[in-house]
PDB file of N, CA and C in Angstrom:
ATOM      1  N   UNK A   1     -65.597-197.519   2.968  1.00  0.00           N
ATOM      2  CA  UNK A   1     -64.693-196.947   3.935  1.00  0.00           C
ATOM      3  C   UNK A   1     -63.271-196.869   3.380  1.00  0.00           C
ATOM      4  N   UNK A   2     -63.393-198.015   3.060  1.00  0.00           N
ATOM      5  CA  UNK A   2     -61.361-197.566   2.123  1.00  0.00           C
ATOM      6  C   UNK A   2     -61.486-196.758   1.114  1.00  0.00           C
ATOM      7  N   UNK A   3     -62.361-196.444   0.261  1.00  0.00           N
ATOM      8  CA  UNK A   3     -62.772-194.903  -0.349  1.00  0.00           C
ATOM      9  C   UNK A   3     -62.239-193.858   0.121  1.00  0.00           C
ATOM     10  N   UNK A   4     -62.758-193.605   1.227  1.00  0.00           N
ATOM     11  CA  UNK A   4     -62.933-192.443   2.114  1.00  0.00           C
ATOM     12  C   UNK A   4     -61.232-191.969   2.764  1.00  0.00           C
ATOM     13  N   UNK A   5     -60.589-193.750   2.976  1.00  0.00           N
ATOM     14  CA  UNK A   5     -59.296-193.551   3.599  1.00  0.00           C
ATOM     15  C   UNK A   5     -58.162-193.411   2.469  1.00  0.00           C
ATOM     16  N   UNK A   6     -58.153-193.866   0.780  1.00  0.00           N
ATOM     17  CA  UNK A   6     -57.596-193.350   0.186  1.00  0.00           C
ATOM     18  C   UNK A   6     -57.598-192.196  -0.364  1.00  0.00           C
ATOM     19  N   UNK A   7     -58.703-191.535  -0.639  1.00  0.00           N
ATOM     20  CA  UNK A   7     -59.306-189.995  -0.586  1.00  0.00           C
ATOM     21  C   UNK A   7     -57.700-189.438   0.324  1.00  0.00           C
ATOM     22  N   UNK A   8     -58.477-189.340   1.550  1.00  0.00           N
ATOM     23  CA  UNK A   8     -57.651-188.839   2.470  1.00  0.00           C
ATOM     24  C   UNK A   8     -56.570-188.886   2.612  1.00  0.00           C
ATOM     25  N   UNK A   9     -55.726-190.095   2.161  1.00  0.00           N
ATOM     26  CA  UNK A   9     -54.255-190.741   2.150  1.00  0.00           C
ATOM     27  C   UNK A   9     -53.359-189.311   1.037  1.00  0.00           C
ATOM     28  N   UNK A  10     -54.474-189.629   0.105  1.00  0.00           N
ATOM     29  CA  UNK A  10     -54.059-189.272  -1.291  1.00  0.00           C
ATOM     30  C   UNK A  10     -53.571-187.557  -1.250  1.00  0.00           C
ATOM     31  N   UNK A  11     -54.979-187.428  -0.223  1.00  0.00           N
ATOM     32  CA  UNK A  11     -55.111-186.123  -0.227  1.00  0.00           C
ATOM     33  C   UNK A  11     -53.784-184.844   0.554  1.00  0.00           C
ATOM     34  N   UNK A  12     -53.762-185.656   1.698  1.00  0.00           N
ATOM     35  CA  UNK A  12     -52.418-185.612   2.586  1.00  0.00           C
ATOM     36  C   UNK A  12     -51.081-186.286   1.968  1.00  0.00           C
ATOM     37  N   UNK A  13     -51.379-186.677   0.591  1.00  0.00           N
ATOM     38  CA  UNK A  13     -49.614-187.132   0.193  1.00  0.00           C
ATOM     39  C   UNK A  13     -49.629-185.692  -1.055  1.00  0.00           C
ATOM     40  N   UNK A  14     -51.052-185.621  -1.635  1.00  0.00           N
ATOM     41  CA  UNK A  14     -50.440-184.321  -2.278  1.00  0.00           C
ATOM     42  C   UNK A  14     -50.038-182.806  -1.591  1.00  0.00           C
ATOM     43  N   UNK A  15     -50.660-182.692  -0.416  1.00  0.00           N
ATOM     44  CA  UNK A  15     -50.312-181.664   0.670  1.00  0.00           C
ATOM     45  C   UNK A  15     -48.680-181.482   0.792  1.00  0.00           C
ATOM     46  N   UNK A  16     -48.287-182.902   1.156  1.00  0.00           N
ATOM     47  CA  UNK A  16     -46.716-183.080   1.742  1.00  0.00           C
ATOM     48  C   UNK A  16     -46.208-182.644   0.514  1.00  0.00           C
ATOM     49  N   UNK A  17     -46.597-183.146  -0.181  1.00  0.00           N
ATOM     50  CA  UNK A  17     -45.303-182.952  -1.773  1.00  0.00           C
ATOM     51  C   UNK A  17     -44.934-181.742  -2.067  1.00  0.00           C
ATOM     52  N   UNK A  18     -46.367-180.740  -1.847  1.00  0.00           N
ATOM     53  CA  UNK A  18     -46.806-179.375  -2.251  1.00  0.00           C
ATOM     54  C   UNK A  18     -45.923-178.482  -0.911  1.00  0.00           C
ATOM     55  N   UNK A  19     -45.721-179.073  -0.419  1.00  0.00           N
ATOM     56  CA  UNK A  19     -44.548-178.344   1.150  1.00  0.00           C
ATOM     57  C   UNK A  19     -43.289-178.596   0.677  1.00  0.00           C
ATOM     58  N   UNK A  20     -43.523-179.530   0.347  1.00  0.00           N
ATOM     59  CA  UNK A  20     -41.651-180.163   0.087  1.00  0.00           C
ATOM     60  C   UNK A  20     -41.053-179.186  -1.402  1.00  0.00           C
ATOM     61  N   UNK A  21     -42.148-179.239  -1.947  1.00  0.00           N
ATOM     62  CA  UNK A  21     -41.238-178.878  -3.454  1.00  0.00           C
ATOM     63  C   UNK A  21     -41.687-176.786  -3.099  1.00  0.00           C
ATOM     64  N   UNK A  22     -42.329-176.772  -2.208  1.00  0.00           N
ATOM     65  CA  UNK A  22     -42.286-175.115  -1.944  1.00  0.00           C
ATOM     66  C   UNK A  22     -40.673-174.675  -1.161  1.00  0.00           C
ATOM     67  N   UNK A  23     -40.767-175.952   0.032  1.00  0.00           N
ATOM     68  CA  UNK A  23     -39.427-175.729   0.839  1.00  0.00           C
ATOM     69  C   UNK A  23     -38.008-175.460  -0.159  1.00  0.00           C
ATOM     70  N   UNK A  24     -38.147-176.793  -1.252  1.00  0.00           N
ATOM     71  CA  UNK A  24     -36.789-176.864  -1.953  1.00  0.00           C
ATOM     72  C   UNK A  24     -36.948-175.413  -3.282  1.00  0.00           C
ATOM     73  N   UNK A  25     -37.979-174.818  -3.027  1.00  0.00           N
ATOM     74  CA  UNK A  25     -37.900-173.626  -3.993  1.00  0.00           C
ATOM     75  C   UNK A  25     -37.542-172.362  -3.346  1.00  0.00           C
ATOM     76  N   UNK A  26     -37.614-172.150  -2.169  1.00  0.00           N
ATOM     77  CA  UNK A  26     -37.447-171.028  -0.797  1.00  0.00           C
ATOM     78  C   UNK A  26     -36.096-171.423  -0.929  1.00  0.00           C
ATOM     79  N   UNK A  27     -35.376-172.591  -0.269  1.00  0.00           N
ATOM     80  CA  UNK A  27     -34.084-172.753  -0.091  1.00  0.00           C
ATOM     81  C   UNK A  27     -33.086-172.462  -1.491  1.00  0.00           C
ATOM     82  N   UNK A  28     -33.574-172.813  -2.465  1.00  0.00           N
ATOM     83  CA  UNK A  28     -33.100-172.203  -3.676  1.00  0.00           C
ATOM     84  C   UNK A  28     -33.299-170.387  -4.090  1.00  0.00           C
ATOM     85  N   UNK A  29     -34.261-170.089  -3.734  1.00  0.00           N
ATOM     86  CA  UNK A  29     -34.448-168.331  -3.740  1.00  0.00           C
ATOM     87  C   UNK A  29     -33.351-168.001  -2.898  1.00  0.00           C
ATOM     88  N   UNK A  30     -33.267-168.467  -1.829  1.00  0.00           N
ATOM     89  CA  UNK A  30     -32.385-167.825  -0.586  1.00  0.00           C
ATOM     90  C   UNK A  30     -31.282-168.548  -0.650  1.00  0.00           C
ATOM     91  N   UNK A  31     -30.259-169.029  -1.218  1.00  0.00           N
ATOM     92  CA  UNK A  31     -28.972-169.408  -1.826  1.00  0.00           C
ATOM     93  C   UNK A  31     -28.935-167.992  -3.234  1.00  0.00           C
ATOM     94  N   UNK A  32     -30.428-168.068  -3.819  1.00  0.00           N
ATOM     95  CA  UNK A  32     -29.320-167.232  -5.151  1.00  0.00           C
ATOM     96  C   UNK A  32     -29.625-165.447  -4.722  1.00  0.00           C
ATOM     97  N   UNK A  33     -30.516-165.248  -3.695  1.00  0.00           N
ATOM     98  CA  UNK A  33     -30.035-164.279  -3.228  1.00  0.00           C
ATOM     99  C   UNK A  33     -28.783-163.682  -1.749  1.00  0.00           C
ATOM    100  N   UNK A  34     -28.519-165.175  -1.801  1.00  0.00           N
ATOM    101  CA  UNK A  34     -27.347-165.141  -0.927  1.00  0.00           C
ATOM    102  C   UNK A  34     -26.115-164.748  -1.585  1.00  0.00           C
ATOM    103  N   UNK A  35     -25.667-165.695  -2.548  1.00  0.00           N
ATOM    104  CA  UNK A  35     -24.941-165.379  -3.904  1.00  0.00           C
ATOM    105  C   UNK A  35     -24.973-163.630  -4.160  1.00  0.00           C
ATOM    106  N   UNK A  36     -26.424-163.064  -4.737  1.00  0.00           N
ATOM    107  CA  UNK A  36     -26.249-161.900  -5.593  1.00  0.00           C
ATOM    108  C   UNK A  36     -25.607-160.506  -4.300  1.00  0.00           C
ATOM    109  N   UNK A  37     -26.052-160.958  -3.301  1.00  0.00           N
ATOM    110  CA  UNK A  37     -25.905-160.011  -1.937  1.00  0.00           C
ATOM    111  C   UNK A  37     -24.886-159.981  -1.878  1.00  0.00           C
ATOM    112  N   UNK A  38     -24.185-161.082  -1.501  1.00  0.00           N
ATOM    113  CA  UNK A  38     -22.468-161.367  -1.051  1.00  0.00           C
ATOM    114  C   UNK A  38     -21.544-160.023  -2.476  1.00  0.00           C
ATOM    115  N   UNK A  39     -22.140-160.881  -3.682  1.00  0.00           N
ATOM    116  CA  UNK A  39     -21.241-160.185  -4.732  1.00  0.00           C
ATOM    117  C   UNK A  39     -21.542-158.899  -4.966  1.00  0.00           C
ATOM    118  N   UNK A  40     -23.158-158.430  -4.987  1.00  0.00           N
ATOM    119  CA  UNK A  40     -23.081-157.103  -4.952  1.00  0.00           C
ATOM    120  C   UNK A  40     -22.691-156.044  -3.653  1.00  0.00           C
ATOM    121  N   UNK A  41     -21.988-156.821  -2.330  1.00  0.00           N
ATOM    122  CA  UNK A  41     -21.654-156.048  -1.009  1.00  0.00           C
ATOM    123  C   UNK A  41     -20.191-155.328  -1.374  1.00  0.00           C
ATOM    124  N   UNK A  42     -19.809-156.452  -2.176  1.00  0.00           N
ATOM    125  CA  UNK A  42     -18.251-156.750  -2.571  1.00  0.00           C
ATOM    126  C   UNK A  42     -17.815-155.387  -3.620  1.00  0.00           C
ATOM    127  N   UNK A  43     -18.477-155.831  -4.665  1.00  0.00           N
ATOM    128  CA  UNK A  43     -18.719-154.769  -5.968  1.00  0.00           C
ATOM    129  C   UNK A  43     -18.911-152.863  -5.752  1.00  0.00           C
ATOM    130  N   UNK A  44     -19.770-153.252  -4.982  1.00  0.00           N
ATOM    131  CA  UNK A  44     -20.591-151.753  -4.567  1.00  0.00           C
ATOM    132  C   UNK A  44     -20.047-151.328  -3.627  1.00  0.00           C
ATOM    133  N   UNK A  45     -18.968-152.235  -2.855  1.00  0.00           N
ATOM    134  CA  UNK A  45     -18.530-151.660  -1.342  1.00  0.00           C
ATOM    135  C   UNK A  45     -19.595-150.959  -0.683  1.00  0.00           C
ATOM    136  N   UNK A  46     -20.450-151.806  -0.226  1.00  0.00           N
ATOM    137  CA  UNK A  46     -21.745-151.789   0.819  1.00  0.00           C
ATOM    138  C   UNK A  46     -22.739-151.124   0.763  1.00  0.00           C
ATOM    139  N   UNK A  47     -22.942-150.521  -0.352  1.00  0.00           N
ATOM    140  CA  UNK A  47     -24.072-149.773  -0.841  1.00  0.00           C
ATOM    141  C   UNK A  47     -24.670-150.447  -2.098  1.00  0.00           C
ATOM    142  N   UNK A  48     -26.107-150.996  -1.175  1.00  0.00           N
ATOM    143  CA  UNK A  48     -26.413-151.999  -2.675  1.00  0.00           C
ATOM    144  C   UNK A  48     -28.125-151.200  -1.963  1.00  0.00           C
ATOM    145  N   UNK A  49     -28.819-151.474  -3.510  1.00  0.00           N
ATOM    146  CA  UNK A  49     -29.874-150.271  -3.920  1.00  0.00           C
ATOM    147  C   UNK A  49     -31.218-152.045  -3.816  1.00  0.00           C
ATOM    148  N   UNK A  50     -32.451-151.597  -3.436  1.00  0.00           N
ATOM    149  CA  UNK A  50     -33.421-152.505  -3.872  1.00  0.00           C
ATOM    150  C   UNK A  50     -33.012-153.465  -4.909  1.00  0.00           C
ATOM    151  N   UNK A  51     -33.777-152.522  -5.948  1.00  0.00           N
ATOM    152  CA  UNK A  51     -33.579-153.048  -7.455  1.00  0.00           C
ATOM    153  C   UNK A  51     -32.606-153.351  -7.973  1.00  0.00           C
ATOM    154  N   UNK A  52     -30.887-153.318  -7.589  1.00  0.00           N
ATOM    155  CA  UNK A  52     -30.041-153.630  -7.933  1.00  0.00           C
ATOM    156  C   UNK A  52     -29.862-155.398  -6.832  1.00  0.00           C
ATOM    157  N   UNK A  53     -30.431-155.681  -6.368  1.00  0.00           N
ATOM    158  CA  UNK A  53     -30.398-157.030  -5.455  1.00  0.00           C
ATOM    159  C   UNK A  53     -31.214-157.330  -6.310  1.00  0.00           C
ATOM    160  N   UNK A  54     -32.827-157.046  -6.491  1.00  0.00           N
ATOM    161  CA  UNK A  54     -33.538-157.768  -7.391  1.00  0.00           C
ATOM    162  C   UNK A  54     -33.106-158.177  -8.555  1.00  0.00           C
ATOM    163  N   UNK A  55     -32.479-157.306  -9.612  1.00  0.00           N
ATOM    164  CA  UNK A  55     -31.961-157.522 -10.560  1.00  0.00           C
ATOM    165  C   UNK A  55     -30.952-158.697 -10.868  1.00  0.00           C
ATOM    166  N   UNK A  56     -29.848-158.543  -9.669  1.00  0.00           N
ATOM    167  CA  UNK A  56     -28.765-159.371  -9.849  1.00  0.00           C
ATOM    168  C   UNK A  56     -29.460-160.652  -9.499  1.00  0.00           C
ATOM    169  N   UNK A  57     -29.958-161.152  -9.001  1.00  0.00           N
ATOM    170  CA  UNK A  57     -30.843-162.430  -8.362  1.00  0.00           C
ATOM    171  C   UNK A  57     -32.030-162.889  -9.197  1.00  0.00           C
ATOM    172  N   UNK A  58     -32.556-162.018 -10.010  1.00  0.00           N
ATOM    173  CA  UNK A  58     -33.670-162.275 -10.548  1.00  0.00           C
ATOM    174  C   UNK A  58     -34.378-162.524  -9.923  1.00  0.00           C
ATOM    175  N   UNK A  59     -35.111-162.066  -8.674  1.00  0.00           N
ATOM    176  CA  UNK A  59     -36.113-162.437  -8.085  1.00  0.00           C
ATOM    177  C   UNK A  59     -36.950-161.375  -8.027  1.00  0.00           C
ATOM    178  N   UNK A  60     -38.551-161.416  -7.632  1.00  0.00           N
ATOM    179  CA  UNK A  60     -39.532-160.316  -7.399  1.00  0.00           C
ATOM    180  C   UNK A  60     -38.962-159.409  -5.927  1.00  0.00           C
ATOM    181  N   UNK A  61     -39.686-157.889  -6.476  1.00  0.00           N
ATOM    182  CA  UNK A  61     -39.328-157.125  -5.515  1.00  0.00           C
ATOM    183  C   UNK A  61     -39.440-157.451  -4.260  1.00  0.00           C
ATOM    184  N   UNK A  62     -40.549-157.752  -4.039  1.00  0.00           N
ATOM    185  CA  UNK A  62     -40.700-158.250  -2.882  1.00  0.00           C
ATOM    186  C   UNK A  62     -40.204-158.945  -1.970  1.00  0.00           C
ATOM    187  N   UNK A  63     -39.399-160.234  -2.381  1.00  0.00           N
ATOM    188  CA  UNK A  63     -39.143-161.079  -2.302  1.00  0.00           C
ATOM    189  C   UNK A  63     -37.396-160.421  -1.859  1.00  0.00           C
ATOM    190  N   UNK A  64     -36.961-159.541  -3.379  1.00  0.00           N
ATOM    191  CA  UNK A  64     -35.520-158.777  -2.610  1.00  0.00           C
ATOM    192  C   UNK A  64     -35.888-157.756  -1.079  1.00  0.00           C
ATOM    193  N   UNK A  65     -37.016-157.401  -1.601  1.00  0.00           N
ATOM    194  CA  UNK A  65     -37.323-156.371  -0.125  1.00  0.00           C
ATOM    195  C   UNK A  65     -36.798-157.138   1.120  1.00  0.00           C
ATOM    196  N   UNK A  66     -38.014-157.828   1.532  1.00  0.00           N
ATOM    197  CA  UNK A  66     -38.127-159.087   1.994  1.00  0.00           C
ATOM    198  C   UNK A  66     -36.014-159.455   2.912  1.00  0.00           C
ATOM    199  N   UNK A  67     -35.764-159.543   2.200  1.00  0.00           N
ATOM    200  CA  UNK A  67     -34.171-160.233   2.313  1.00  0.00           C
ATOM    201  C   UNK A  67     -33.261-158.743   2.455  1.00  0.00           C
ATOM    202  N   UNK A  68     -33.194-158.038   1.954  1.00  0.00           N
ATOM    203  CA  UNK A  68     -32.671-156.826   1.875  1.00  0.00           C
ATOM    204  C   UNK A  68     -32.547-156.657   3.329  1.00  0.00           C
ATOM    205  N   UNK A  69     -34.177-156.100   3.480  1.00  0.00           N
ATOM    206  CA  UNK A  69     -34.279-155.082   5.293  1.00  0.00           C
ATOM    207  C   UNK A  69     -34.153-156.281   6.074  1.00  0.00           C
ATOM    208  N   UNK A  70     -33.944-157.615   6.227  1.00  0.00           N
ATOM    209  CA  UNK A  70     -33.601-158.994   7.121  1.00  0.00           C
ATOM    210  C   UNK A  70     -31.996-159.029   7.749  1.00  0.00           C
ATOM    211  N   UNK A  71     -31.100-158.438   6.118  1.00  0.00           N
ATOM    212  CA  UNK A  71     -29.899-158.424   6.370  1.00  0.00           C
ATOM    213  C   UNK A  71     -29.602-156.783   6.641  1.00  0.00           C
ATOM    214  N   UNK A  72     -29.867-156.157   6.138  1.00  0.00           N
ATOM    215  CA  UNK A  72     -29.861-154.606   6.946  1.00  0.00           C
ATOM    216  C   UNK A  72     -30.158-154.742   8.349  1.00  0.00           C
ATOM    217  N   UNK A  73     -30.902-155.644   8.900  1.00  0.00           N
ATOM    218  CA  UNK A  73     -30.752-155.392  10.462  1.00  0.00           C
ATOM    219  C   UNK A  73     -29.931-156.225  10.758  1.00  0.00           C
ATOM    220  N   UNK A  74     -29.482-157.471  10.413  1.00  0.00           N
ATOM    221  CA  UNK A  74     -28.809-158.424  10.881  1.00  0.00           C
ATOM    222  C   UNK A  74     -27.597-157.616  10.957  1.00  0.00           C
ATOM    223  N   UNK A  75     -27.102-156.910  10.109  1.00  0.00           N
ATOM    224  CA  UNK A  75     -25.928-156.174   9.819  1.00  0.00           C
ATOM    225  C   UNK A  75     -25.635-155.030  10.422  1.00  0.00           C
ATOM    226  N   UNK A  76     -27.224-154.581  11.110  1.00  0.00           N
ATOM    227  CA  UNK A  76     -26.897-152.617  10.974  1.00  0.00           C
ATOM    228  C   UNK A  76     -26.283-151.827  10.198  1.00  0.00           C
ATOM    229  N   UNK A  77     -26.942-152.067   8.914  1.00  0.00           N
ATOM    230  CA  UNK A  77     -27.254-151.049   8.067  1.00  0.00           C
ATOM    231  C   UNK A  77     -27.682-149.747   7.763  1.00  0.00           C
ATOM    232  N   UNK A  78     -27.431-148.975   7.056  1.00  0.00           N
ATOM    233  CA  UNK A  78     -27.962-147.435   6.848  1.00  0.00           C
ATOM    234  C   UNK A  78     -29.035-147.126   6.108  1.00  0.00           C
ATOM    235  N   UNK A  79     -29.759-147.207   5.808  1.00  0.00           N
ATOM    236  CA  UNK A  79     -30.735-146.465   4.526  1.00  0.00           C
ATOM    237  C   UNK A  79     -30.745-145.019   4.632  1.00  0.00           C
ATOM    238  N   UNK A  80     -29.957-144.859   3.386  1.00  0.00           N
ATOM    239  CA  UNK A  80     -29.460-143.898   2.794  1.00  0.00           C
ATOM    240  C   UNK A  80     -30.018-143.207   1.209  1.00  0.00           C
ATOM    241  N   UNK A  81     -29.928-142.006   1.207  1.00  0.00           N
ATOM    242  CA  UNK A  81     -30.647-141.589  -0.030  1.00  0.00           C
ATOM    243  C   UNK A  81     -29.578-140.598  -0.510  1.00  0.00           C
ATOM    244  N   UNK A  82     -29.426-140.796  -1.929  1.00  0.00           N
ATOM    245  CA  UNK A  82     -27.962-140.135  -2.491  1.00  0.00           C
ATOM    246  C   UNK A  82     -28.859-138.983  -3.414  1.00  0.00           C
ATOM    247  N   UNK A  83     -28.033-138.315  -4.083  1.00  0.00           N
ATOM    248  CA  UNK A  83     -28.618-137.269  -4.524  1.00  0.00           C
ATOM    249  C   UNK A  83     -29.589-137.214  -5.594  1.00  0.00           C
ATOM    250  N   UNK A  84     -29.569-138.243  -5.739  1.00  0.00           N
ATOM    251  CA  UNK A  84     -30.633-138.258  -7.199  1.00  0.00           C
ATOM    252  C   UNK A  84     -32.071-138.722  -6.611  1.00  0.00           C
ATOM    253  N   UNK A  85     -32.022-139.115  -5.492  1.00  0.00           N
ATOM    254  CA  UNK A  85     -33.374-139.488  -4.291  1.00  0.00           C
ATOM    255  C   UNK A  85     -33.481-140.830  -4.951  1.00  0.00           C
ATOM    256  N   UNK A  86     -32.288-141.898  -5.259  1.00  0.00           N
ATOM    257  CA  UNK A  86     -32.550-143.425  -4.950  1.00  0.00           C
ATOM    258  C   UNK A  86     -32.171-143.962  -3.606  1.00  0.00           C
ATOM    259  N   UNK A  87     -33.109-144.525  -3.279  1.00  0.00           N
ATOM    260  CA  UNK A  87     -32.841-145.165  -1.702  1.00  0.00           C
ATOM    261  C   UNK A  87     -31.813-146.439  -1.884  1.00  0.00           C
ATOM    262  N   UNK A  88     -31.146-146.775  -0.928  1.00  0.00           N
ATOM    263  CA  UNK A  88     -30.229-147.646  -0.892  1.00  0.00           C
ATOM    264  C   UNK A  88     -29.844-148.000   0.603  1.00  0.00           C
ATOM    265  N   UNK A  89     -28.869-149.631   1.052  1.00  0.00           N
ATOM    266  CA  UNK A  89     -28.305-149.293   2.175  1.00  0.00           C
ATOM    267  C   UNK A  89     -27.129-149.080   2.555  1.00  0.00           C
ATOM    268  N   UNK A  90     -26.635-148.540   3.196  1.00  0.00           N
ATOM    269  CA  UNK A  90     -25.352-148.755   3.572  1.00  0.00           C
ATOM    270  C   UNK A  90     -24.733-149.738   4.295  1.00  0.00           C
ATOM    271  N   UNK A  91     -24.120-150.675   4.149  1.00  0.00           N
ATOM    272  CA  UNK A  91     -23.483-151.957   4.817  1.00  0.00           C
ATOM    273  C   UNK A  91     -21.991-152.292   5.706  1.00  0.00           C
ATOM    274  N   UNK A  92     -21.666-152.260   5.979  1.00  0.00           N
ATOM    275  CA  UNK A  92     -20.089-152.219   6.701  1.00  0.00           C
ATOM    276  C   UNK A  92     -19.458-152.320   5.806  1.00  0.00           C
ATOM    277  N   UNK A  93     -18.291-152.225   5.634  1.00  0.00           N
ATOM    278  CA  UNK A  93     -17.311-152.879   4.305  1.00  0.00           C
ATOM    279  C   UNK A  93     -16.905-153.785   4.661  1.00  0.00           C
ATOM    280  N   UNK A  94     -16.626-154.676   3.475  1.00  0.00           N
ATOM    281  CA  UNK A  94     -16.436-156.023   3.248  1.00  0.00           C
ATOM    282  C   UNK A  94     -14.770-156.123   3.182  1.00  0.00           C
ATOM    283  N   UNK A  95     -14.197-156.814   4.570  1.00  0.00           N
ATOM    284  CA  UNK A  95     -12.905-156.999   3.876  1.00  0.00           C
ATOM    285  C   UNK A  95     -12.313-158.781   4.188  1.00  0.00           C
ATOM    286  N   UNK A  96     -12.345-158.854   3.262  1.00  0.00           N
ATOM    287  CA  UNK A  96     -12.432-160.302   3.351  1.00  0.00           C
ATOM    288  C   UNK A  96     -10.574-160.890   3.098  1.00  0.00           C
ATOM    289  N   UNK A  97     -10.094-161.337   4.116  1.00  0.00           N
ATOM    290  CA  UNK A  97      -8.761-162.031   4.015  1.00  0.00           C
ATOM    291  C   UNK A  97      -8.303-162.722   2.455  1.00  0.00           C
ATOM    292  N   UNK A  98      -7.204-162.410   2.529  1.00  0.00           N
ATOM    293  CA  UNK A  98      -6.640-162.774   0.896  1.00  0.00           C
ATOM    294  C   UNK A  98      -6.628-163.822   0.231  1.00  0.00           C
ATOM    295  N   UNK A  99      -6.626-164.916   1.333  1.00  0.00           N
ATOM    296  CA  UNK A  99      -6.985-165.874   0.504  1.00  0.00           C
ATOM    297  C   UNK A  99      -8.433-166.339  -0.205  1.00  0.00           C
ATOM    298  N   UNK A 100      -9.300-165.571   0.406  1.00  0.00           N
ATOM    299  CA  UNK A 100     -10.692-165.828   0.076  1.00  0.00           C
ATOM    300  C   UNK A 100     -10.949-164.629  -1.289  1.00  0.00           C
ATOM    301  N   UNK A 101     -10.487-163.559  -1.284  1.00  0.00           N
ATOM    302  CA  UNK A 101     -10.816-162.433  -2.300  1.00  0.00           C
ATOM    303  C   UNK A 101     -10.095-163.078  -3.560  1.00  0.00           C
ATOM    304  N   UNK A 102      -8.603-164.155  -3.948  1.00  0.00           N
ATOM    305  CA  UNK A 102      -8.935-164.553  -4.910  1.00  0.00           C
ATOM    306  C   UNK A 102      -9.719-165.844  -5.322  1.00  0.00           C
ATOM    307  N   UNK A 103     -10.289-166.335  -4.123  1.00  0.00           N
ATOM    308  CA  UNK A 103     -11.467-167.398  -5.051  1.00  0.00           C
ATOM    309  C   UNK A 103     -12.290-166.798  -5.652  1.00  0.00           C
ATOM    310  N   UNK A 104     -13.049-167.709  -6.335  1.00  0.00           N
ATOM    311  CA  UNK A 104     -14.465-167.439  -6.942  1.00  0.00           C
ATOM    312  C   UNK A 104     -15.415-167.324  -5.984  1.00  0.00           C
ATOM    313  N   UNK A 105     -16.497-166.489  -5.897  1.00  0.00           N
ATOM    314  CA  UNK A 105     -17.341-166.127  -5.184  1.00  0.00           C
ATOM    315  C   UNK A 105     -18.713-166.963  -5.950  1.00  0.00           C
TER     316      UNK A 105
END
């Protein structure tokens, strides 16, 4: 019987770990695409493209998709298509008070 209950112990402590170290890898994705968003809103003055979020972040498309159309609605955003037929969104402009535009971002 204590077989059976360290089995199980064991089994449910590798479960937890396997949550925990997924959680602290999500919360790290979503800080460095918090980061690449902020700077590319700034840069681009509110027209930031898929693949240009993926890129700056290094993360899978998906994953920028994912976060992209989350903050396009949070924001009310545009999706917009410029002449060369790349999709992109349009974002409010960013005007951020003076003391914050010369920190580091």
């Amino acid at each position: 019987m204590a077989i059976i209950e360290f089995v199980i112990l064991t089994g449910l402590g590798v479960v937890l770990g396997a949550l925990i170290v997924n959680m602290s890898n999500d919360r790290q994705q979503q800080r460095i695409l918090d980061d690449a968003f902020y700077r590319l809103l700034q840069i681009q003055n509110g027209k930031i493209s898929l693949i240009q979020l993926a890129a700056a972040a290094k993360v899978d498309a998906e994953a920028a998709q994912k976060y992209l159309e989350r903050q396009a609605q949070i924001f009310s955003a545009m999706l917009e298509i410029d002449e060369q037929g790349d999709t992109f969104y349009r974002f409010p402009k960013l005007s951020l008070p003076p003391s914050l535009e010369k920190s580091q971002w």
